[in-house]
Protein backbone atom coordinates (compact mmCIF):
# COMPACT_ATOMS: atom_id res chain seq x y z
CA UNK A 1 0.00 0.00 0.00
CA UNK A 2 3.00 2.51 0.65
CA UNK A 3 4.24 1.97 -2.86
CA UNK A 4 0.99 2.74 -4.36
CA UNK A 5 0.92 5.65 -2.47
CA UNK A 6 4.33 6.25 -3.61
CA UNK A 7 4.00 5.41 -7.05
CA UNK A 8 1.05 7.73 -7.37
CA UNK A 9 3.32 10.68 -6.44
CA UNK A 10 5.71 10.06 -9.25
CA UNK A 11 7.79 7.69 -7.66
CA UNK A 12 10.05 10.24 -5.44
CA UNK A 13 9.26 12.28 -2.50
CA UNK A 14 9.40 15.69 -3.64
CA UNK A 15 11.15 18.41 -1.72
CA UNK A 16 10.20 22.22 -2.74
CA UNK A 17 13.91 24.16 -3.76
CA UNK A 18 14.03 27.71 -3.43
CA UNK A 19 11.08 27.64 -0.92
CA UNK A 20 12.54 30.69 1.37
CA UNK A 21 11.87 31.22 5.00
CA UNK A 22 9.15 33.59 6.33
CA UNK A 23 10.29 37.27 6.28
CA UNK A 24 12.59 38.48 8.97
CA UNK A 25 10.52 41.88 10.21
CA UNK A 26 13.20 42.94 12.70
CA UNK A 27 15.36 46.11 12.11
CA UNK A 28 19.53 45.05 12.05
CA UNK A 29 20.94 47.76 14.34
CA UNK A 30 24.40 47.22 13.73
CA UNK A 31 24.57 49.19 10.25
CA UNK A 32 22.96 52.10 11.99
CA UNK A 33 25.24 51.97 15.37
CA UNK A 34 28.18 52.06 12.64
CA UNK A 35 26.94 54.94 11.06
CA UNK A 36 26.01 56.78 14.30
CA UNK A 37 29.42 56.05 15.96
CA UNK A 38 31.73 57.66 12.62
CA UNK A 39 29.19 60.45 12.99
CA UNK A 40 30.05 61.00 16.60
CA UNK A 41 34.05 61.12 15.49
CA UNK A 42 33.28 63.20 12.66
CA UNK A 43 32.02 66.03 14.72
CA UNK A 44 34.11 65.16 17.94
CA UNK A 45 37.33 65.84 15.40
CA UNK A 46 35.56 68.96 13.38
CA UNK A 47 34.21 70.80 16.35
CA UNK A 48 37.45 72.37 17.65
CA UNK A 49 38.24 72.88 14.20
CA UNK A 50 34.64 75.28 13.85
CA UNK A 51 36.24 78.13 16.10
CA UNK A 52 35.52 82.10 14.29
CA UNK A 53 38.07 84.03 13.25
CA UNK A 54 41.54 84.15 14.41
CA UNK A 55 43.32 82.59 16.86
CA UNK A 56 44.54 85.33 19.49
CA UNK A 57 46.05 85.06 22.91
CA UNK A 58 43.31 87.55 24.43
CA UNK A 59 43.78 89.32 27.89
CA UNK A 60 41.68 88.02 30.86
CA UNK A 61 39.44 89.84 32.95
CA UNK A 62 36.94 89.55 35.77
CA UNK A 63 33.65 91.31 33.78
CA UNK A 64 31.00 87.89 33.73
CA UNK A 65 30.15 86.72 29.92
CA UNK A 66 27.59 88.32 27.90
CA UNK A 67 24.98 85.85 26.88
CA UNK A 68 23.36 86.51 23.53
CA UNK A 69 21.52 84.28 21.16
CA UNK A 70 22.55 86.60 17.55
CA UNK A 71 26.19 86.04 16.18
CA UNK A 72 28.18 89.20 16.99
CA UNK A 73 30.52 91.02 14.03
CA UNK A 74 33.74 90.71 15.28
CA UNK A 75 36.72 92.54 14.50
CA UNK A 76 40.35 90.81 15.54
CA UNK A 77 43.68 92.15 15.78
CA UNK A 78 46.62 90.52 16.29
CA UNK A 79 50.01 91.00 17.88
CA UNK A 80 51.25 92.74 14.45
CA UNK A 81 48.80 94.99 14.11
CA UNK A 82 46.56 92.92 11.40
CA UNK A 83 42.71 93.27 11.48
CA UNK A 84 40.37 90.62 10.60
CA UNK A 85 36.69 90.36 10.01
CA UNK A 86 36.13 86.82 10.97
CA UNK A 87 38.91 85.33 8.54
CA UNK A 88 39.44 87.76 5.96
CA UNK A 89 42.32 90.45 6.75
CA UNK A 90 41.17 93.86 6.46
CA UNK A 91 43.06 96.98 5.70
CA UNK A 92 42.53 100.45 8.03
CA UNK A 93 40.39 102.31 4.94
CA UNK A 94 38.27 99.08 4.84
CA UNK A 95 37.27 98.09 8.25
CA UNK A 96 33.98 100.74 7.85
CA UNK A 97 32.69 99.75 4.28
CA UNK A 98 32.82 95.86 5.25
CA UNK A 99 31.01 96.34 9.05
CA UNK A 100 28.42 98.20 7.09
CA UNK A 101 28.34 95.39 4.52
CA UNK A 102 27.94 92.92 7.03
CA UNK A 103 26.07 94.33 10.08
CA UNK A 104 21.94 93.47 9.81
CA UNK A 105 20.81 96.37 12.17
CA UNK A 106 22.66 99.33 10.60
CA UNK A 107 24.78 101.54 12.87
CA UNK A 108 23.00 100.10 15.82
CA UNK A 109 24.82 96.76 15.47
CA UNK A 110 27.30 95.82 18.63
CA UNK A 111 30.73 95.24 17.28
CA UNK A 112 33.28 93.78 19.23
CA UNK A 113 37.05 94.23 19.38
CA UNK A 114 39.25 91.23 20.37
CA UNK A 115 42.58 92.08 20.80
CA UNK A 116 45.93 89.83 21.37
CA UNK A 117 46.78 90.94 24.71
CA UNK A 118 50.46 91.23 23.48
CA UNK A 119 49.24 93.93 20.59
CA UNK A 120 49.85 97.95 21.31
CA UNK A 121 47.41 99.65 22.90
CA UNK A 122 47.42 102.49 20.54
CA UNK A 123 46.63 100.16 17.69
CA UNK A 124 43.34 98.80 19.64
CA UNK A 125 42.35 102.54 20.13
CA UNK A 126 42.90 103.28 16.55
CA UNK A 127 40.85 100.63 15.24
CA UNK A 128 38.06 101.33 17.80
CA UNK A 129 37.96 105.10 16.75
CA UNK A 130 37.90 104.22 12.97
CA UNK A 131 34.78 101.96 14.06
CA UNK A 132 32.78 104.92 15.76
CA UNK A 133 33.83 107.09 13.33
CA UNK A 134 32.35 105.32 10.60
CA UNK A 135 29.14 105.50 12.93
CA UNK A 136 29.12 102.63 14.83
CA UNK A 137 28.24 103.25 18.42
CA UNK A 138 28.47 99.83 20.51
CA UNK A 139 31.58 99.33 19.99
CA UNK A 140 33.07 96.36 23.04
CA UNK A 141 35.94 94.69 23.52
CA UNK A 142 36.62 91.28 24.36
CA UNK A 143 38.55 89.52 26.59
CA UNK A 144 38.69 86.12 28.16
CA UNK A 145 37.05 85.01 31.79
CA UNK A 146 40.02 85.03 34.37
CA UNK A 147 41.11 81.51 35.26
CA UNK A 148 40.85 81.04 39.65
């Protein structure tokens, strides 16, 4: 009776190929984690790389920080003298033509002066009277938060 049965089925138990498994429906995190980790170096290598404008050694002081949400214009100079406006170097004649260029609120835009504490005196004074001479009237300087 079990080769009848056989025989009827074409001789040969028949075995389905290529039949696949149900569906796996569960996320693989560890593509993702790989991604998210070379993110995480990315930025942890960029971000000290992101600072504005030029490196100075600036002077320290006591006054607290000044906490405010809109990106300042920012006028550098350093120990030789040389003014920047972010990263581009500036000449005397035009430090006024560019801060108008830039500033959003007009002559009522704060600009601030960082100085390298090792730069003349004079030559902070100079470029802070060319800057409220050309109308701008809150002009501040900057200076680092004294280490205790």
């Amino acid at each position: 009776m079990g080769m009848a049965h056989a025989a009827a089925q074409g001789g040969t138990k028949r075995r389905r190929r290529g039949r696949r498994s149900a569906a796996i429906n569960e996320i693989n995190m560890t593509p993702f984690i790989d991604v998210v980790l070379v993110l995480l170096i990315v930025f942890m290598v960029a971000a000290p790389m992101m600072t504005v404008g030029v490196p100075l050694d600036l002077p320290q002081s006591k006054a607290s920080p000044l906490n405010s949400d809109v990106k300042p214009v920012t006028l550098s100079i350093r120990q030789s003298g040389q003014i920047f406006l972010g990263e581009d170097e500036l000449s005397d004649d035009a430090i006024v033509p560019r801060l108008t260029e830039v500033s959003k609120s007009g002559f009522d835009e704060r600009v601030f002066v960082r100085g390298d504490k090792r730069v003349d005196y004079g030559r902070v004074a100079q470029v802070m009277a060319i800057v409220t001479g050309g109308g701008f009237k809150k002009v501040a300087l900057v200076t680092e938060p004294e280490q205790r």
